[in-house]
N, C-alpha and C. Protein backbone atom coordinates (compact mmCIF):
# COMPACT_ATOMS: atom_id res chain seq x y z
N UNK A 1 -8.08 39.72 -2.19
CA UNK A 1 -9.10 40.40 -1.43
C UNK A 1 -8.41 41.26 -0.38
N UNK A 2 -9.01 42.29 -0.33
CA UNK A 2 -8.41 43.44 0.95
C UNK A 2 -8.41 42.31 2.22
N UNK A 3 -7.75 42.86 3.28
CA UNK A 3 -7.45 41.64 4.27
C UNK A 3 -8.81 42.14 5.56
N UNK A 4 -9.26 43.67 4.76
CA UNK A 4 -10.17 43.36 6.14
C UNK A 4 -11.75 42.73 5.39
N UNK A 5 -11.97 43.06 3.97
CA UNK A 5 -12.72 42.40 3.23
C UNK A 5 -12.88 40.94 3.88
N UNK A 6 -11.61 40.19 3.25
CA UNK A 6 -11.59 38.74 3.42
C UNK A 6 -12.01 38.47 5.42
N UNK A 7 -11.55 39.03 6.22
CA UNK A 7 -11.65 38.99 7.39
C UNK A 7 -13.46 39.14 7.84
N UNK A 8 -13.76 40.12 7.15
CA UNK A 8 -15.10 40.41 7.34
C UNK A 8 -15.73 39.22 7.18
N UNK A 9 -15.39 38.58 5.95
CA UNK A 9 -16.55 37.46 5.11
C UNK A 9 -15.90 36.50 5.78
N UNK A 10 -14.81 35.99 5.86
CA UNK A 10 -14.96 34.85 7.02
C UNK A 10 -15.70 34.87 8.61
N UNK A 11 -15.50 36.01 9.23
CA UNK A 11 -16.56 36.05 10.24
C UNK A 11 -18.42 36.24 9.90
N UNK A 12 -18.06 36.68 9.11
CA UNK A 12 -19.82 36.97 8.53
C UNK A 12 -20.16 35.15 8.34
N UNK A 13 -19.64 34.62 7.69
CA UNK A 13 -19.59 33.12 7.38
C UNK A 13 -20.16 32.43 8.33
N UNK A 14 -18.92 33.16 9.74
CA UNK A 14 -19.23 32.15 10.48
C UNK A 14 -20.07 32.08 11.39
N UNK A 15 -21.28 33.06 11.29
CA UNK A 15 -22.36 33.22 12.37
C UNK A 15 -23.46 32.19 12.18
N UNK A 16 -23.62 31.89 13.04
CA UNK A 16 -24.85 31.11 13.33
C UNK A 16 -25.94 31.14 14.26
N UNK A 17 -26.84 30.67 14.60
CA UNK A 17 -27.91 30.95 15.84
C UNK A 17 -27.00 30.77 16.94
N UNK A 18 -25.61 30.19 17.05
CA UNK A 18 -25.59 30.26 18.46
C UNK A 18 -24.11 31.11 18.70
N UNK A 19 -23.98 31.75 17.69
CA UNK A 19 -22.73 32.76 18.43
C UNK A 19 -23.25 34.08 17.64
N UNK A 20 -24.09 34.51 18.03
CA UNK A 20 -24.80 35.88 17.06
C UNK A 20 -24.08 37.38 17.90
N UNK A 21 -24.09 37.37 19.12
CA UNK A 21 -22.64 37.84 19.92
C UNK A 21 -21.68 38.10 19.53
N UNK A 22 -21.13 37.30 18.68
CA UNK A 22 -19.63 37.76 17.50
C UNK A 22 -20.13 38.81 16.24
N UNK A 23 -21.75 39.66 16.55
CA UNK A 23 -21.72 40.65 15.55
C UNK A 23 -21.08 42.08 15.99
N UNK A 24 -21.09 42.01 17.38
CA UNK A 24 -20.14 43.25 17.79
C UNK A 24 -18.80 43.17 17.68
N UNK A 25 -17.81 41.71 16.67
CA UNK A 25 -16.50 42.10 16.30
C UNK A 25 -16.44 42.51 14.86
N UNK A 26 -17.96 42.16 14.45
CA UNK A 26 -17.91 42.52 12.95
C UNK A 26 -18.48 44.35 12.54
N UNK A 27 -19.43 44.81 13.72
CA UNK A 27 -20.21 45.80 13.12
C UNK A 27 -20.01 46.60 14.54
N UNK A 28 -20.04 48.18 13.80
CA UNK A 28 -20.04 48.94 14.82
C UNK A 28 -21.48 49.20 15.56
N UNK A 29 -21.45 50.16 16.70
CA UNK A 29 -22.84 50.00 17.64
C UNK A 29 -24.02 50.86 16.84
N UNK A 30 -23.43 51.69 15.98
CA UNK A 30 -24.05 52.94 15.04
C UNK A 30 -24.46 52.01 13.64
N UNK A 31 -24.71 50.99 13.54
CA UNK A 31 -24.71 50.29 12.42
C UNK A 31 -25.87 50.64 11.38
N UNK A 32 -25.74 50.86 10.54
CA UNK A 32 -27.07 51.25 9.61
C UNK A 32 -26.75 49.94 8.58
N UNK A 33 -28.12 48.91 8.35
CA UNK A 33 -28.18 47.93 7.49
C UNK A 33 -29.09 47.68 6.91
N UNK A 34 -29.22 47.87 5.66
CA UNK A 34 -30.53 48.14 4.62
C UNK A 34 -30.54 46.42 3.32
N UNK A 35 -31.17 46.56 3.19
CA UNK A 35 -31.41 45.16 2.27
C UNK A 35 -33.03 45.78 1.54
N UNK A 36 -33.33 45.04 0.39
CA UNK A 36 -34.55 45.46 0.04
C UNK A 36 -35.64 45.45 0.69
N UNK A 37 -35.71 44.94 2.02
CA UNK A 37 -36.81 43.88 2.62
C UNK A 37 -37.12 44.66 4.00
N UNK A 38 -35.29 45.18 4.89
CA UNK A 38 -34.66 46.17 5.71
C UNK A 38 -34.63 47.26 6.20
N UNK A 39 -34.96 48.01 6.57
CA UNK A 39 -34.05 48.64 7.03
C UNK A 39 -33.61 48.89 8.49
N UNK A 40 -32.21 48.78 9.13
CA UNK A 40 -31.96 48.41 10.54
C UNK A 40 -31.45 49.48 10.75
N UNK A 41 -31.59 50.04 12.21
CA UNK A 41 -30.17 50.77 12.69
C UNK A 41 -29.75 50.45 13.89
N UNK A 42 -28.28 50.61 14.69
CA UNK A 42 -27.95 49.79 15.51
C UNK A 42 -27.74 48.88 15.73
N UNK A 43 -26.50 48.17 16.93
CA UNK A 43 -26.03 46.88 16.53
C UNK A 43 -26.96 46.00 17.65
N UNK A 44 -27.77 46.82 18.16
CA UNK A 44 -28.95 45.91 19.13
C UNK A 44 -29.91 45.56 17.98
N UNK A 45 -30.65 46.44 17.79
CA UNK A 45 -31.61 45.89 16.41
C UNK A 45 -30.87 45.07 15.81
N UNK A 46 -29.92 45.04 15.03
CA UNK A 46 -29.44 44.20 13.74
C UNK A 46 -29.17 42.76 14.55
N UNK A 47 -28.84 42.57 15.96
CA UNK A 47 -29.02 41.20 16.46
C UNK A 47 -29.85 40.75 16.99
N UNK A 48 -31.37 41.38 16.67
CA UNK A 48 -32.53 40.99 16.82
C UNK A 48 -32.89 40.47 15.78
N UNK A 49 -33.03 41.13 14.65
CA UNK A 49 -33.03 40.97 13.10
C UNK A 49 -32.22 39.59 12.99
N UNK A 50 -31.19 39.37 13.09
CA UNK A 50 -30.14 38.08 12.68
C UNK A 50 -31.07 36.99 13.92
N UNK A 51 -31.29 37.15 15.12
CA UNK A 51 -31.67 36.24 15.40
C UNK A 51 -33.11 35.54 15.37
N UNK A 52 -34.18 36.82 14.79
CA UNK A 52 -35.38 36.12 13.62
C UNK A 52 -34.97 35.13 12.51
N UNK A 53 -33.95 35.95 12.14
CA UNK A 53 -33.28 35.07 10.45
C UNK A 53 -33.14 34.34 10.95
N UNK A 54 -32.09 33.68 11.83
CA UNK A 54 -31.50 32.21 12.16
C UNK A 54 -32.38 31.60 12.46
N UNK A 55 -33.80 32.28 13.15
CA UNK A 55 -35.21 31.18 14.25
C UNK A 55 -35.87 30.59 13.50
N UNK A 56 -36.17 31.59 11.75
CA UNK A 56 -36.75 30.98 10.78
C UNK A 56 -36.54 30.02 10.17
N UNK A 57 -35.22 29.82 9.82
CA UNK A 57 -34.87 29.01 8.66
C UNK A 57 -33.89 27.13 9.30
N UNK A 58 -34.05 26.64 8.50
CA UNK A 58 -33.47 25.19 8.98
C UNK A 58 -32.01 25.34 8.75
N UNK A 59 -31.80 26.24 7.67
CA UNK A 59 -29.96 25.76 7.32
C UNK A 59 -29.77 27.45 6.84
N UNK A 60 -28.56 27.96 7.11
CA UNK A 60 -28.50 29.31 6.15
C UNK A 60 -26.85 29.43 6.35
N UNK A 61 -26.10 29.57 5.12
CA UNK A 61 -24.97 29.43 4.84
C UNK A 61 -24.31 30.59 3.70
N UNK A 62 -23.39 31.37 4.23
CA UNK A 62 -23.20 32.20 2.74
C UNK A 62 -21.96 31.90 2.01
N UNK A 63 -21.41 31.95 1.38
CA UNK A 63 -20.02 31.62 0.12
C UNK A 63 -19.69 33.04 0.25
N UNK A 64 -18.18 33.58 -0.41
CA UNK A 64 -18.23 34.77 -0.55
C UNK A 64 -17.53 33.98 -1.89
N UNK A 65 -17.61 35.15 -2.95
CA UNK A 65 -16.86 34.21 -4.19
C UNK A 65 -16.55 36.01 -4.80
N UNK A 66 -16.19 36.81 -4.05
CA UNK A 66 -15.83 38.15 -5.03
C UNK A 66 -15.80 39.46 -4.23
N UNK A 67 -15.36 40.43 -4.37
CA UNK A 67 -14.83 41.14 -3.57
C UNK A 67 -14.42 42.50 -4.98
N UNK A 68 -14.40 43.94 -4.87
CA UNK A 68 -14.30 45.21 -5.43
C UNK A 68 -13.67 46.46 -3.79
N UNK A 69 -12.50 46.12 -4.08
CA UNK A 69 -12.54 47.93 -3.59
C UNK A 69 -12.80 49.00 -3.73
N UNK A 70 -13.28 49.71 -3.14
CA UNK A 70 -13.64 51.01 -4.17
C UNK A 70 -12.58 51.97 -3.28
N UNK A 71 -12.06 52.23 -2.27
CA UNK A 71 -11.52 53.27 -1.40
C UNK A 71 -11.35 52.49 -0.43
N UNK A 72 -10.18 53.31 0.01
CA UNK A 72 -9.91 53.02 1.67
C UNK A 72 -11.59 53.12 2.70
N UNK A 73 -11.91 51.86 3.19
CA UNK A 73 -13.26 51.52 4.12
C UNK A 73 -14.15 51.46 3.21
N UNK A 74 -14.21 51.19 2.13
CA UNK A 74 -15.63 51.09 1.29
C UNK A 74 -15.10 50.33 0.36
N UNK A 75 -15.98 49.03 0.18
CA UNK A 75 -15.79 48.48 -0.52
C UNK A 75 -17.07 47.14 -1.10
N UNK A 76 -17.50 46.03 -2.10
CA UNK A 76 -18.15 45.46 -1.84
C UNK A 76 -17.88 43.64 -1.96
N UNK A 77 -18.88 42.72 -1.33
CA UNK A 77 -18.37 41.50 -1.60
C UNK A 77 -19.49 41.08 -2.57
N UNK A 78 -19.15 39.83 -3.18
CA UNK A 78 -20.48 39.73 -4.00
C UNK A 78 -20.45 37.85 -3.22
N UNK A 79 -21.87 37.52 -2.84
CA UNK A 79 -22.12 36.51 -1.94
C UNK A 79 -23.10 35.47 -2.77
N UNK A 80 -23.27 34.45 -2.54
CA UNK A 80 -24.41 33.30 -2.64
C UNK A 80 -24.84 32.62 -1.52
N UNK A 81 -26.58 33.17 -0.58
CA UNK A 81 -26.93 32.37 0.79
C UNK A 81 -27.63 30.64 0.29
N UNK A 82 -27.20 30.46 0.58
CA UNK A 82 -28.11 29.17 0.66
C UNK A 82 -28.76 28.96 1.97
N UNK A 83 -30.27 28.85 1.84
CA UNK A 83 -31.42 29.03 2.81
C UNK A 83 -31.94 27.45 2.56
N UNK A 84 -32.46 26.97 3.98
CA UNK A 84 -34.01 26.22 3.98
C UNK A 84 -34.43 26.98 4.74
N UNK A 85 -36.12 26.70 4.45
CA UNK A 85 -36.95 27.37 5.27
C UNK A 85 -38.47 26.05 5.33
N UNK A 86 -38.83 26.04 6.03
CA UNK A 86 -39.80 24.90 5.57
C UNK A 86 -41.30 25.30 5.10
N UNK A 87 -41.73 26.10 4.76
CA UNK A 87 -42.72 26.61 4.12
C UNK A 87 -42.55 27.20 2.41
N UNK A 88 -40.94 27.48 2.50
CA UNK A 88 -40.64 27.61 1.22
C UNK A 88 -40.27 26.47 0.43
N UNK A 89 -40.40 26.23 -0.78
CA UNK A 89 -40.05 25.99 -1.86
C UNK A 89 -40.05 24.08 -1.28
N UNK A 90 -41.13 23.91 -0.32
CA UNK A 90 -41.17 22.69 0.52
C UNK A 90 -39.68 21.74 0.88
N UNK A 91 -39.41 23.14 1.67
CA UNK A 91 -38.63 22.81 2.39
C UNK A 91 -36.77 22.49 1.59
N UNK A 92 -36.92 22.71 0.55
CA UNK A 92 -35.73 21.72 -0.22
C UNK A 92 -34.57 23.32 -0.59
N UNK A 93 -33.60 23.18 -0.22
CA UNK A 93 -32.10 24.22 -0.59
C UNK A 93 -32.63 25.51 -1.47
N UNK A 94 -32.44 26.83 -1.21
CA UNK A 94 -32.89 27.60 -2.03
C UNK A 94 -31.31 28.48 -2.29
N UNK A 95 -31.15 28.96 -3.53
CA UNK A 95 -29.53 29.69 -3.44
C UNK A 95 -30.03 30.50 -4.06
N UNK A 96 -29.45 31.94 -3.22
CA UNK A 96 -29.64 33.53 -3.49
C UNK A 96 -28.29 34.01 -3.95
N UNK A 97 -28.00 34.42 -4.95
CA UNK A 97 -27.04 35.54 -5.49
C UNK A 97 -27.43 36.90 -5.02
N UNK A 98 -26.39 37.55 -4.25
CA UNK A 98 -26.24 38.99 -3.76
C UNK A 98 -24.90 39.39 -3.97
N UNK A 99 -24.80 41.08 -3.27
CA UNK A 99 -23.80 41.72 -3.04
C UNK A 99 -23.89 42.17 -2.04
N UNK A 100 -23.10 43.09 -1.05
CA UNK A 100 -23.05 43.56 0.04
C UNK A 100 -21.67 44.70 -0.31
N UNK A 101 -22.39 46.44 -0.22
CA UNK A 101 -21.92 47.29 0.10
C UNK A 101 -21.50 47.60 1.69
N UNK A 102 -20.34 47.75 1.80
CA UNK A 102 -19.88 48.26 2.60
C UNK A 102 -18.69 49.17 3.06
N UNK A 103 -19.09 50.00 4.10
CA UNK A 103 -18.26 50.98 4.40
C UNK A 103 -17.52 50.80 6.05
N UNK A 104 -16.59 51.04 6.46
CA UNK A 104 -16.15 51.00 7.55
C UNK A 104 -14.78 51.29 7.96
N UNK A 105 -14.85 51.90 9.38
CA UNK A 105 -13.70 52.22 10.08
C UNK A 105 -13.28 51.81 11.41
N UNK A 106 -11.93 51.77 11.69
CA UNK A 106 -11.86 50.86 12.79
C UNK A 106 -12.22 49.65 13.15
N UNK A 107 -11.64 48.90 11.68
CA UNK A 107 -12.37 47.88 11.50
C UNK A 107 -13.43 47.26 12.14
N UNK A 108 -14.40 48.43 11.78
CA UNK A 108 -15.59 47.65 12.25
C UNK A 108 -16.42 48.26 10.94
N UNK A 109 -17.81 47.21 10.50
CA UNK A 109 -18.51 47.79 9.43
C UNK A 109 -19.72 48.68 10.27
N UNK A 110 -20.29 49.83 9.74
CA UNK A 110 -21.02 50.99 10.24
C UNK A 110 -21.98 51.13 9.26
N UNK A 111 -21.59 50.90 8.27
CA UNK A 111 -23.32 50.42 6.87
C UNK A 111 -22.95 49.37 5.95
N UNK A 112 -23.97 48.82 5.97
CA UNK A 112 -23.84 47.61 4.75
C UNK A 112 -25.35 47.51 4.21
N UNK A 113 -25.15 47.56 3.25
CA UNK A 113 -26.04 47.15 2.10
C UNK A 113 -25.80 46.33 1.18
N UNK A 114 -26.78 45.52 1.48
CA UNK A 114 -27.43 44.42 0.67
C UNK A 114 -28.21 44.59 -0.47
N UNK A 115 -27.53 43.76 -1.66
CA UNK A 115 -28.80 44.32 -2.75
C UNK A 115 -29.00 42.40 -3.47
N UNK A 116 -30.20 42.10 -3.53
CA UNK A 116 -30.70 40.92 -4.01
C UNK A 116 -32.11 40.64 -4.64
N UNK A 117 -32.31 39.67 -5.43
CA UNK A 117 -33.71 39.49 -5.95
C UNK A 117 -34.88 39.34 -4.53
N UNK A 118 -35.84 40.56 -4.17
CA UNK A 118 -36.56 39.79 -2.93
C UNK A 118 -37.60 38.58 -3.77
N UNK A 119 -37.84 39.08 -4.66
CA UNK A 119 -38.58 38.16 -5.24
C UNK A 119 -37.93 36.48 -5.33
N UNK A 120 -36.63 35.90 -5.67
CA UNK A 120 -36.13 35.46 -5.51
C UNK A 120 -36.11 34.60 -4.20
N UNK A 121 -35.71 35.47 -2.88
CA UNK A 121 -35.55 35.41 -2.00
C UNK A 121 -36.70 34.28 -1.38
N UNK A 122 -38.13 35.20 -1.91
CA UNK A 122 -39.03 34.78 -0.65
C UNK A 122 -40.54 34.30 -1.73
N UNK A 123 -40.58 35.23 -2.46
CA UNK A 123 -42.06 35.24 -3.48
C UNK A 123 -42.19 34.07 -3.96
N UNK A 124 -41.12 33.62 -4.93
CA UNK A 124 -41.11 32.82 -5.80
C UNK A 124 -41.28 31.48 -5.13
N UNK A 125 -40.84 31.20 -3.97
CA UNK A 125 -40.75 30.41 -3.14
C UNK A 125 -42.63 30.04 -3.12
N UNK A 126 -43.11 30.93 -2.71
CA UNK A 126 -44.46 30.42 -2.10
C UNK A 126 -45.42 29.93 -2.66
N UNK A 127 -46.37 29.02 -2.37
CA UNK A 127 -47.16 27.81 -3.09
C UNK A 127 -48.28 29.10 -4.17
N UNK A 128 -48.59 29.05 -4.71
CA UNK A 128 -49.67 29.46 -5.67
C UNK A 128 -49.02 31.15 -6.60
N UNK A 129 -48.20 31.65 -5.44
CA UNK A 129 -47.84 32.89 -5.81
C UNK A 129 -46.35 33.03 -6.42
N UNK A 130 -45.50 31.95 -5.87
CA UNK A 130 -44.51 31.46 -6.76
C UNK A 130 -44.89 31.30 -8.28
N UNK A 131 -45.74 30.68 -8.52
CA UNK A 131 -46.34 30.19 -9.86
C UNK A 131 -46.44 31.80 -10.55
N UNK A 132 -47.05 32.44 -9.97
CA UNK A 132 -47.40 33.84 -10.62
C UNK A 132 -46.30 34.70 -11.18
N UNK A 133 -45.17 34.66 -10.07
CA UNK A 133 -44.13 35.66 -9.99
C UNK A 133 -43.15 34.52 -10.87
N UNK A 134 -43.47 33.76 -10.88
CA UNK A 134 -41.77 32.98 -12.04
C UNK A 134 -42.71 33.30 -13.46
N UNK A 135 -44.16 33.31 -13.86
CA UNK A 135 -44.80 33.59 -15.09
C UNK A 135 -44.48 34.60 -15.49
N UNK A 136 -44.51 36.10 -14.56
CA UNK A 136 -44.34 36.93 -14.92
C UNK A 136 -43.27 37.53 -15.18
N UNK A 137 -41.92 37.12 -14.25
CA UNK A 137 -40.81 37.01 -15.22
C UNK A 137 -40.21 36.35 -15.78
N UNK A 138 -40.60 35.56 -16.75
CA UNK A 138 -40.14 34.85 -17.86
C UNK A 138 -41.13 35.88 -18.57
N UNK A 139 -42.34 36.11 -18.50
CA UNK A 139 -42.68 37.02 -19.84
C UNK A 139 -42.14 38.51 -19.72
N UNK A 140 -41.63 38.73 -18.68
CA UNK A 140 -40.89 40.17 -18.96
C UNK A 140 -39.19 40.03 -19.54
N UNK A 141 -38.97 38.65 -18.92
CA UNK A 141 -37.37 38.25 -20.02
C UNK A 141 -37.68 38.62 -21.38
């Protein structure tokens, strides 16, 4: 893995609700961060955003298991979050497969994009409408 790759995803790792402060060694102040669900700009917003995520959920943990350079500052990781949330999936471990585009200089990241199932994420999870959205794709498999 590139060393600022690997560097990135160990600090990305290591955030939690109570050091969300360590996103200004990871991301610059100009930060643009998009996900399907997203879209942020700035590194004030994006630690507003992270600290909803952390308020919501009981446990949230990411793996990095893969990594692509594409160029000098651009490059992507490919991740698995493991979430609780207690309204989802009653409460019990949920694991998301993603990737995360990113670009950056001075080692700091300035856009990242996220690309993942939202359905996955959040739909499938929920009592009556889960049922709907796992029917409907298995009949579109």
């Amino acid at each position: 893995m590139s060393d600022f790759l690997r560097r990135f995803a160990e600090g990305f790792a290591a955030l939690d609700k109570h050091n969300l402060d360590r996103l200004g060694e990871l991301y610059s102040d100009d930060i643009q961060f998009r996900d399907p669900l997203h879209r942020i700009e700035g590194l004030a917003a994006l630690h507003r955003y992270f600290e909803q995520l952390y308020g919501n959920v009981t446990e949230l943990h990411f793996d990095f298991h893969g990594h692509d350079l594409v160029a000098e500052g651009e490059g992507y990781l490919r991740w698995s979050m493991r979430y609780r949330h207690p309204r989802l999936a009653a409460g019990q471990p949920i694991t998301l497969p993603g990737c995360s585009h990113l670009r950056w200089h001075s080692d700091k990241v300035y856009q990242h994009r996220d690309y993942f199932d939202a359905g996955h994420l959040l739909y499938e999870h929920l009592p009556l409408f889960g049922v709907l959205i796992r029917w409907l794709k298995g009949r579109l498999a």
